[in-house]
Structures are given as C-alpha cells and as structure tokens.
N, C-alpha and C. Protein backbone atom coordinates (compact mmCIF):
# COMPACT_ATOMS: atom_id res chain seq x y z
N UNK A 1 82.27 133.16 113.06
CA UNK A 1 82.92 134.33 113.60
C UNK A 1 81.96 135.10 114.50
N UNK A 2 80.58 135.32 114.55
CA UNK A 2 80.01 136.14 114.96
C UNK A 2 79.56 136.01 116.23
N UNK A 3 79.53 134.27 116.29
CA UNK A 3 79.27 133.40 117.85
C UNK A 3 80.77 133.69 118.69
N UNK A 4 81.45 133.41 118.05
CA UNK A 4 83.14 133.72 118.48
C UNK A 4 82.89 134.76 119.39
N UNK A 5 83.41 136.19 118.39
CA UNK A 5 83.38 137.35 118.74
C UNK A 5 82.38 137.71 119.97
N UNK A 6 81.15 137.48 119.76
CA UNK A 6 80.41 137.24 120.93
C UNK A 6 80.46 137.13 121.95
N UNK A 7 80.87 135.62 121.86
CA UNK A 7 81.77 134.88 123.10
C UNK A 7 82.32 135.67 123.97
N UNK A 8 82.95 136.43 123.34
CA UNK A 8 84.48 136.66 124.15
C UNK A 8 84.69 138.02 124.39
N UNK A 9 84.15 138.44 123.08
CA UNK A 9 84.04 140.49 123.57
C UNK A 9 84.09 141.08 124.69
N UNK A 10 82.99 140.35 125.45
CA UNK A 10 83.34 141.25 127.29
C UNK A 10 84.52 140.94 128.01
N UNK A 11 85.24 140.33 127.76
CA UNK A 11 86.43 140.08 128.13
C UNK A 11 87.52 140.83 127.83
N UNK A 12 87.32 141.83 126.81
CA UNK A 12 88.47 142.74 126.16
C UNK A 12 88.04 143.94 126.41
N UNK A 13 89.34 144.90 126.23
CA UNK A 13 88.73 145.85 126.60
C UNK A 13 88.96 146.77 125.02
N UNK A 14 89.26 146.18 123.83
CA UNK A 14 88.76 146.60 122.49
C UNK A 14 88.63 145.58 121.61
N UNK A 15 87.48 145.95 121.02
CA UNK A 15 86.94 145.06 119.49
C UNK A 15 87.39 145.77 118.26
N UNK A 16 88.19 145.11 117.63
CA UNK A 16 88.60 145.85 116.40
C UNK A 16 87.97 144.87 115.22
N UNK A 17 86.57 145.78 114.23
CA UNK A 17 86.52 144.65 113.56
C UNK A 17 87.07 145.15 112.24
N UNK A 18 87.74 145.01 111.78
CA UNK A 18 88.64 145.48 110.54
C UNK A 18 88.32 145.50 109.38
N UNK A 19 86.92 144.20 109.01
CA UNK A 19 86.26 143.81 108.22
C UNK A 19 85.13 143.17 108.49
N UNK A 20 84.18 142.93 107.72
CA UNK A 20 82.99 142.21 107.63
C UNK A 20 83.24 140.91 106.97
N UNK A 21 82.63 139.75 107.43
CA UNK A 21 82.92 138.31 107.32
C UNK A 21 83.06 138.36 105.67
N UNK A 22 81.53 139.01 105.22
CA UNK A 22 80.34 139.19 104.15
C UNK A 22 79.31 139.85 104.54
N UNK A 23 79.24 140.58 103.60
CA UNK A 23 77.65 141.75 104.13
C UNK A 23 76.36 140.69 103.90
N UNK A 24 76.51 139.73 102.81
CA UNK A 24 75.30 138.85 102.22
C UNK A 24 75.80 137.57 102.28
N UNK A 25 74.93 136.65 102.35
CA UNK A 25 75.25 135.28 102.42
C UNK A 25 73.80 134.36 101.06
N UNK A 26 73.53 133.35 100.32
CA UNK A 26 73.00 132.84 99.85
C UNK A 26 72.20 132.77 100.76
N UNK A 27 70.68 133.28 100.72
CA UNK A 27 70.00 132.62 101.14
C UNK A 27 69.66 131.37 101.51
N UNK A 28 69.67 130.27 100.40
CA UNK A 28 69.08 129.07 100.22
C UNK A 28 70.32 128.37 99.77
N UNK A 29 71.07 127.48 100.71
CA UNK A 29 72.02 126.14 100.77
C UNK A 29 72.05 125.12 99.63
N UNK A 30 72.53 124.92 98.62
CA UNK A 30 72.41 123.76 97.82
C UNK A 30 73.13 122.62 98.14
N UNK A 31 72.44 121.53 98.01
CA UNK A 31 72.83 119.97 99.25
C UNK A 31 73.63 119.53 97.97
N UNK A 32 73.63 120.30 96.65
CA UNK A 32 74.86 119.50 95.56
C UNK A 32 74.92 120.15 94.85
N UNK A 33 76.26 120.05 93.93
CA UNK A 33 76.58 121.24 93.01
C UNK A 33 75.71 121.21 92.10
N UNK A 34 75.68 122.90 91.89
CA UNK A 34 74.61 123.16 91.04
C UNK A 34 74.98 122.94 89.34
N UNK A 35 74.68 122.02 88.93
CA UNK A 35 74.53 121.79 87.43
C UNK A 35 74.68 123.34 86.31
N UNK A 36 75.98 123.08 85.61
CA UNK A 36 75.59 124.58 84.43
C UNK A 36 74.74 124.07 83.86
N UNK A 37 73.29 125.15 83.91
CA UNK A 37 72.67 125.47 82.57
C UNK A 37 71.97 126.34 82.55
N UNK A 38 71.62 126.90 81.02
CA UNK A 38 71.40 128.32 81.02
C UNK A 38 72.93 129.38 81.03
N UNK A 39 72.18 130.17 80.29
CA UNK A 39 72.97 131.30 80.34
C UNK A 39 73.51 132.22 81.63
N UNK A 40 72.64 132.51 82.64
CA UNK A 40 72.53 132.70 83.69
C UNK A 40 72.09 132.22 84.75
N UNK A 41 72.62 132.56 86.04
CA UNK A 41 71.99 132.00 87.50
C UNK A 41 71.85 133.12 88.25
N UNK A 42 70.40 133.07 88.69
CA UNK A 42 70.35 133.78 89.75
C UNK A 42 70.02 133.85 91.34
N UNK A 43 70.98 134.54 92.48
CA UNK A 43 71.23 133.94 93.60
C UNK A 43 70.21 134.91 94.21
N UNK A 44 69.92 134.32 95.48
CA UNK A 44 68.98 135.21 96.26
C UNK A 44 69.90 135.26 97.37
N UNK A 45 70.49 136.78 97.95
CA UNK A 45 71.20 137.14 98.86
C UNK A 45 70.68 137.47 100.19
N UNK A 46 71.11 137.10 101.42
CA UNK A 46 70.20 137.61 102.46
C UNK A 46 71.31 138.11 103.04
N UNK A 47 71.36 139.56 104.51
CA UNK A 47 71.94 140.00 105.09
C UNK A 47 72.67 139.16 106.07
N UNK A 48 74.35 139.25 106.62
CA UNK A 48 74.57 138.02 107.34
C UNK A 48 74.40 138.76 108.16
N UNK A 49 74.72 138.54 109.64
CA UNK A 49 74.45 139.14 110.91
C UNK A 49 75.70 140.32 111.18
N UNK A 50 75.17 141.61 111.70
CA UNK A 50 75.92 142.52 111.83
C UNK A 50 76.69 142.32 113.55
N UNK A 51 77.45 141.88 113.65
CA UNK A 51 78.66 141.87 114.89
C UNK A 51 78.52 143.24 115.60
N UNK A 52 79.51 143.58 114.57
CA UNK A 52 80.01 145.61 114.96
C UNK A 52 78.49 146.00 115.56
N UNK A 53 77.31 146.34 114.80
CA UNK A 53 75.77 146.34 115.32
C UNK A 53 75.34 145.77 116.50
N UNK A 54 75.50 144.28 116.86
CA UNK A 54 75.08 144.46 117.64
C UNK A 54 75.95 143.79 119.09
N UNK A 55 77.18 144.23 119.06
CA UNK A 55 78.31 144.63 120.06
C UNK A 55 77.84 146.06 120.31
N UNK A 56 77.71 146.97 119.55
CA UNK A 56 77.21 148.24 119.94
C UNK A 56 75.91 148.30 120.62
N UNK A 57 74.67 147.59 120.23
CA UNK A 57 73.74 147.83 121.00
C UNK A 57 73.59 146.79 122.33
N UNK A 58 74.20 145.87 122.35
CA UNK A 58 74.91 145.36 123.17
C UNK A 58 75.75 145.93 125.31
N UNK A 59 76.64 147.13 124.03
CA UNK A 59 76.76 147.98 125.19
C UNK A 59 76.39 148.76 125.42
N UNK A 60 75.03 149.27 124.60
CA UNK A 60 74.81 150.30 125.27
C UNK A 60 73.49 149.77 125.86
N UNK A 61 72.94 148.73 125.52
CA UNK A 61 71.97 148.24 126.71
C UNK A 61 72.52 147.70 128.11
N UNK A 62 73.96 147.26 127.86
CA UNK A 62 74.08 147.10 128.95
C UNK A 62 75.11 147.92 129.93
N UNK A 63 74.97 148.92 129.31
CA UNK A 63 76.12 150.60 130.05
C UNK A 63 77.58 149.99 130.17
N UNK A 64 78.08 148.72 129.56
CA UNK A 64 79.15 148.93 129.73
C UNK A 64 79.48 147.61 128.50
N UNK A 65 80.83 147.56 128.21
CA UNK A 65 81.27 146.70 127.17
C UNK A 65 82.84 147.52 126.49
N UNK A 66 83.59 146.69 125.61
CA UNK A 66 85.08 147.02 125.16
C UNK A 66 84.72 148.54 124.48
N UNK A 67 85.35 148.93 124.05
CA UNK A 67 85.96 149.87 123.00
C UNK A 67 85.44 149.33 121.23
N UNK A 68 84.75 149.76 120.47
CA UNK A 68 84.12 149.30 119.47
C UNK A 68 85.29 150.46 118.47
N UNK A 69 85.91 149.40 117.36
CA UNK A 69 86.65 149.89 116.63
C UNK A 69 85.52 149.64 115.04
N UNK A 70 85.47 150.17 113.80
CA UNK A 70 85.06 149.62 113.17
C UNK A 70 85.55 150.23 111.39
N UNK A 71 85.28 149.42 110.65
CA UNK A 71 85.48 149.78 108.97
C UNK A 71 84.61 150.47 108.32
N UNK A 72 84.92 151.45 107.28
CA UNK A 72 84.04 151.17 106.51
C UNK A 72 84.76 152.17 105.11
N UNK A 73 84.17 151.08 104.45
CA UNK A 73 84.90 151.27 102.88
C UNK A 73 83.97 151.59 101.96
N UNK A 74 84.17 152.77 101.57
CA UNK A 74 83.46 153.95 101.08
C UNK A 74 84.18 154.59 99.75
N UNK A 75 83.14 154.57 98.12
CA UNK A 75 83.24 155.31 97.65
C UNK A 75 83.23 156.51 96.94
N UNK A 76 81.83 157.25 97.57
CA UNK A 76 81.31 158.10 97.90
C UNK A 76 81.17 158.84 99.26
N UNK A 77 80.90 160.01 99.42
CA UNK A 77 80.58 160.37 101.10
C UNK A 77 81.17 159.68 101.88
N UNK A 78 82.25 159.79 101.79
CA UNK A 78 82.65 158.90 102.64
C UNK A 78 82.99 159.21 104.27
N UNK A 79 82.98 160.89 104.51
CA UNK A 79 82.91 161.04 106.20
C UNK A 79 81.31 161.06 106.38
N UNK A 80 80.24 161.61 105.40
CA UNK A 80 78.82 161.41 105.91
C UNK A 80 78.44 159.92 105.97
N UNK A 81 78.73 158.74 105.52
CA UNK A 81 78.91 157.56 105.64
C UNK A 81 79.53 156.96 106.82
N UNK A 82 80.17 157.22 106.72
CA UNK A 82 80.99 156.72 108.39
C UNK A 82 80.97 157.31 109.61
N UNK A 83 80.38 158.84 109.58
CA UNK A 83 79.83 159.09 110.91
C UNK A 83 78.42 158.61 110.69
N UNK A 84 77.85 158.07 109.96
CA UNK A 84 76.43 157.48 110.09
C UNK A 84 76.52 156.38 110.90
N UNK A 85 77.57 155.34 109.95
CA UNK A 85 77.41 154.10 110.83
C UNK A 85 78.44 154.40 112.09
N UNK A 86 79.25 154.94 112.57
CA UNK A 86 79.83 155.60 113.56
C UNK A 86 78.47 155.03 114.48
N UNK A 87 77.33 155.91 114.26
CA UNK A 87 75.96 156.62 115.29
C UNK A 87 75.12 155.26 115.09
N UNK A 88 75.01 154.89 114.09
CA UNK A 88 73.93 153.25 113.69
C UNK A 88 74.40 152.24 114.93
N UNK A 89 75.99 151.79 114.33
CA UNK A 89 76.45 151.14 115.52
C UNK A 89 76.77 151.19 116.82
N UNK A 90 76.92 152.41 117.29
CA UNK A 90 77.44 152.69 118.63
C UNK A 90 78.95 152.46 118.97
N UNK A 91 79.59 152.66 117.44
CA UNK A 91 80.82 152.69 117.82
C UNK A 91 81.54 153.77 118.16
N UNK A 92 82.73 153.70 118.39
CA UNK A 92 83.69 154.69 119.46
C UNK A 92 84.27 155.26 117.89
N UNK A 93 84.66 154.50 117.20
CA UNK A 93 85.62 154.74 116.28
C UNK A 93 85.41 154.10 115.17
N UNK A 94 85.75 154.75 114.00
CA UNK A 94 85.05 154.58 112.29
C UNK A 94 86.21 154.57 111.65
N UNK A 95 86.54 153.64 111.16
CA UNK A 95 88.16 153.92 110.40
C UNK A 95 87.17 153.92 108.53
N UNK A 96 87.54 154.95 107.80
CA UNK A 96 86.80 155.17 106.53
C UNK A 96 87.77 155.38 105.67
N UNK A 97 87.75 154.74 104.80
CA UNK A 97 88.65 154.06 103.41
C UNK A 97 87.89 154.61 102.41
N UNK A 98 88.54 155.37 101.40
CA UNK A 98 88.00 155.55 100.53
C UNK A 98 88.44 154.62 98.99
N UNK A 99 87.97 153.41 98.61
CA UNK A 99 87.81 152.38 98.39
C UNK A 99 88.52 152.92 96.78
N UNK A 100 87.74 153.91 96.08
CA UNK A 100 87.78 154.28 94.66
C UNK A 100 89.48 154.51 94.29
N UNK A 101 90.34 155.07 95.29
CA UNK A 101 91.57 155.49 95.16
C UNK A 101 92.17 154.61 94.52
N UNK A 102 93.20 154.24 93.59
CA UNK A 102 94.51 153.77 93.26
C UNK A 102 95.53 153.39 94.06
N UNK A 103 95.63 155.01 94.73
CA UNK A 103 97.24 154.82 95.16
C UNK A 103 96.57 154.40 97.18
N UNK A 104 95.94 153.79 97.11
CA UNK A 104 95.45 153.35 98.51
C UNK A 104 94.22 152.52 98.65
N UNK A 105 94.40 151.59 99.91
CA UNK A 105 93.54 150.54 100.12
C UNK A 105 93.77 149.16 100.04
N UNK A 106 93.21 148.51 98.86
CA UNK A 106 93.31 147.08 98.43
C UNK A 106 94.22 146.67 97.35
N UNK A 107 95.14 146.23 97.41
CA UNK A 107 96.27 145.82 96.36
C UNK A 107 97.34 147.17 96.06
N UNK A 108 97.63 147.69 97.26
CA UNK A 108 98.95 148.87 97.24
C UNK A 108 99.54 148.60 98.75
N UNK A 109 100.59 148.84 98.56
CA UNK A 109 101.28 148.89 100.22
C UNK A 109 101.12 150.34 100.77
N UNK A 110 100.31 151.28 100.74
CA UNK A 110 99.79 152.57 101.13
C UNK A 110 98.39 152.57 101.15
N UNK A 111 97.70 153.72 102.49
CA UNK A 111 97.07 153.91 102.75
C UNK A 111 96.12 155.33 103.21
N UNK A 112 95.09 156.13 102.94
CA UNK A 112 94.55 157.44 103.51
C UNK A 112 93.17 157.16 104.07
N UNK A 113 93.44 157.12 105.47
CA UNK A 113 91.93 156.84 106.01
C UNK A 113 91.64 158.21 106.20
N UNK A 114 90.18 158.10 106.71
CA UNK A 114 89.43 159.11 107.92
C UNK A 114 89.18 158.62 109.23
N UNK A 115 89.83 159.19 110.88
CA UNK A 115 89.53 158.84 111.35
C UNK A 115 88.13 159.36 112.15
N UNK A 116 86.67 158.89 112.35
CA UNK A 116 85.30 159.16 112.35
C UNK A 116 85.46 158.89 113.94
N UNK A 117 85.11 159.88 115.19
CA UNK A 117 84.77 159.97 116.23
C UNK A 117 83.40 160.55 116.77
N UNK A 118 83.01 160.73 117.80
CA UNK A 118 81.98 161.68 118.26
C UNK A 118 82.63 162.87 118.52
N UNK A 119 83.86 163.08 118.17
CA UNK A 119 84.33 164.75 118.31
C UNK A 119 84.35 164.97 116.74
N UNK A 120 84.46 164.34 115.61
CA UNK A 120 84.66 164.94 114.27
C UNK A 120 85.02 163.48 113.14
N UNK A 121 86.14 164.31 112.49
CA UNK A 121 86.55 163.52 111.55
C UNK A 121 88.04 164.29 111.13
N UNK A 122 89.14 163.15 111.04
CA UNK A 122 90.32 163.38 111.43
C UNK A 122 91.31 162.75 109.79
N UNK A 123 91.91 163.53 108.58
CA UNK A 123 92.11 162.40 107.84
C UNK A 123 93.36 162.57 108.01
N UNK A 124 94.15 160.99 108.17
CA UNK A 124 95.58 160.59 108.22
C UNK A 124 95.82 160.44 106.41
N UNK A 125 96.83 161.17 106.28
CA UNK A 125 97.54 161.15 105.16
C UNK A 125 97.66 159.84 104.18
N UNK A 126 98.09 159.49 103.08
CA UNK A 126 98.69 158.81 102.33
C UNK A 126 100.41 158.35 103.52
N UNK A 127 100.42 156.96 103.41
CA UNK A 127 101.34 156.92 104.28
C UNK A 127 101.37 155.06 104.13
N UNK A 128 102.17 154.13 104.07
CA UNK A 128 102.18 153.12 104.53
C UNK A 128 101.53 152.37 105.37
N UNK A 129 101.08 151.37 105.36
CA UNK A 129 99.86 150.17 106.19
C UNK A 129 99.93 150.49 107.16
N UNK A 130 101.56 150.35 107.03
CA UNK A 130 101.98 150.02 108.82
C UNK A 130 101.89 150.92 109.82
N UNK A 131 102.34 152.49 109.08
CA UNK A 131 102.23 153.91 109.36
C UNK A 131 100.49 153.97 109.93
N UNK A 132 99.54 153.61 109.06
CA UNK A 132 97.84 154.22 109.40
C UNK A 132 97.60 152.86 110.51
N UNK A 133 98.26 152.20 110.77
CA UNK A 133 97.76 150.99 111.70
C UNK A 133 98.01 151.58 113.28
N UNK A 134 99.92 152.11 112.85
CA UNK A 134 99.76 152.78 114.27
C UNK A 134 99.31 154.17 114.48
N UNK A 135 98.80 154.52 113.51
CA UNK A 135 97.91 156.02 114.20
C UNK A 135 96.24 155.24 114.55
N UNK A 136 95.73 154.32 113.75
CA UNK A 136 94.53 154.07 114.42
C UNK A 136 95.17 153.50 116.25
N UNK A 137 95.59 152.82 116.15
CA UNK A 137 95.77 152.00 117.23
C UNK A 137 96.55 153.86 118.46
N UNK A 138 97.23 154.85 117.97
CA UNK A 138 97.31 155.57 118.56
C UNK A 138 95.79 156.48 119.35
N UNK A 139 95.05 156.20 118.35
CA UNK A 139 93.72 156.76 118.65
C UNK A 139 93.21 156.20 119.77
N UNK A 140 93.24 154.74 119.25
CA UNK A 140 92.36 153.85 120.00
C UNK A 140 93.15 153.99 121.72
N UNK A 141 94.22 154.28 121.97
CA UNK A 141 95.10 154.47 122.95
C UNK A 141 94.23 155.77 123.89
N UNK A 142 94.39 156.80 122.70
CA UNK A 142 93.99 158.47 123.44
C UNK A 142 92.13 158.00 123.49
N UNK A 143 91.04 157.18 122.86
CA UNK A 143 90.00 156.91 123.59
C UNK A 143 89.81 155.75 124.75
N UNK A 144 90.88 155.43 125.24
CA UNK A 144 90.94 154.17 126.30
C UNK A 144 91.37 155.15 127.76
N UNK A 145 92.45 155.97 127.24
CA UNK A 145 92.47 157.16 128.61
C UNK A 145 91.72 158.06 128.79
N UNK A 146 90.53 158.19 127.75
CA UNK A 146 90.04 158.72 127.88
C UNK A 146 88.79 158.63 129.05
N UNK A 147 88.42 157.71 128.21
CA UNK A 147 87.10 156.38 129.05
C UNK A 147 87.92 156.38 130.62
N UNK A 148 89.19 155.99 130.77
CA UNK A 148 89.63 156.08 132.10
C UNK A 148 89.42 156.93 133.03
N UNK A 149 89.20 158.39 132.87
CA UNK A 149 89.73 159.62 133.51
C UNK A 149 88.31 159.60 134.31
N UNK A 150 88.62 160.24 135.41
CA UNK A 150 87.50 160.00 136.17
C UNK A 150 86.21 161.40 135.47
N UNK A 151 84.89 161.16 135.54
CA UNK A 151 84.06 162.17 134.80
C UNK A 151 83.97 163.24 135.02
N UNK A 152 84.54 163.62 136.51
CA UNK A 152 84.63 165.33 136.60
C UNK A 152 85.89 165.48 135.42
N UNK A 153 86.78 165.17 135.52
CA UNK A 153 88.02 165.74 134.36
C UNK A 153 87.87 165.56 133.05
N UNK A 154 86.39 164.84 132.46
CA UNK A 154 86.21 164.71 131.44
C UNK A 154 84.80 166.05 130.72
N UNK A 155 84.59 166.68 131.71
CA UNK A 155 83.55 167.88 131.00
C UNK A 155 83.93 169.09 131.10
C-alpha cells in the first residue's frame, strides 16, 4: 500500500487515508511456522512506514501536492492528539474518533468525530456512518475552494 499510494498521490487532488495498514509490523520474518512451545512468545515489533507522514512532508518540500485527509483514533485527549498529528503530518484535515465510546466507532452503525483543522476543532454529533462521511467529505469540499480562491481573497 505505501508504494501504491505513493505512486499515484500527485495525481489526485485528495488523499484520504482512513486508516493505517498497521502501526507495527514483526520485525524478523519466519521462513516456517513457528513451532508451540513454551508458555509464551515473544514478538519484536518495528514501526511500518508512515504514508499520511510522509505525503505531508512530501508536500511541503515540494510546495505543492493533494489535499491530506487523515485518522486518528483516540482514547484520551483526543483534540490535543489530533491537532498534534494534524501539525506532525502536515495534514489539512484530522478526522478524531474517540475509540473508548460504545455507542460509536467500531462495531455500531453510528458515529461522533472531531473535525481537527488549522482553524480549530469542530465536533460532528452522534449521527450515522453515512451522515459523518458526508460532513467529512463536506469539509474536505469547503478546504478544496478554499485552496482555490485566489490569495488576495484568502487574508
């Protein structure tokens, strides 16, 4: 996925990454299944490569590139968290899930994000998938005309 995305990113004019492949990957490959024994196993995890990261530094080394959409699933702090990586990555837009909830997220047909900009932090209600899909994607609309407008009408 990360060669993919790569690939092809400058070609769009938004990256929505919705999720992370995996934050960690096994370090060290086993060429055959690993035999039970023992009570326990222990894995050595290494970081996989950050996309969202470095699509962001990406464009901003090179002053231009798509619209950077990005996740992050949070159960703590969750707007000081997501305007962090908001600023880490160089993204436009932070969609922030607060992960701990019940009645939203993973295994409910409802949803309450935060939406994380360089103007603030915006939270969309408890509301259906389908409902918070088209207010992100409404966002992502009002920062694409935005980016459009010529820069005197933008200060």
């Amino acid at each position: 996925m990360h060669k993919a995305v790569l690939e092809h990113a400058d070609a769009a004019d938004v990256v929505i990454m919705a999720a992370a492949v995996a934050d960690y990957m096994p370090a060290d490959r086993a060429d055959q299944k690993i035999a039970k024994a023992g009570d326990t196993l222990t894995l050595v995890l290494k970081k996989t490569p950050d996309i969202l990261g470095e699509l962001g530094a990406r464009r901003l080394a090179a002053g231009r590139g798509p619209l950077l959409v990005g996740f992050a699933a949070e159960t703590t702090d969750l707007v000081v968290r997501a305007t962090d990586k908001l600023r880490r990555k160089h993204a436009d837009l932070i969609v922030a899930n607060d992960v701990s909830r019940s009645d939203a997220g993973f295994d409910v047909p409802t949803n309450a994000v935060t939406l994380i900009t360089a103007d603030g932090a915006e939270a969309v209600p408890l509301q259906s998938k389908q409902r918070v899909a088209a207010e992100i994607l409404d966002r992502v609309e009002r920062l694409l005309a935005r980016e459009s407008e010529p820069a005197v009408r933008r200060t």
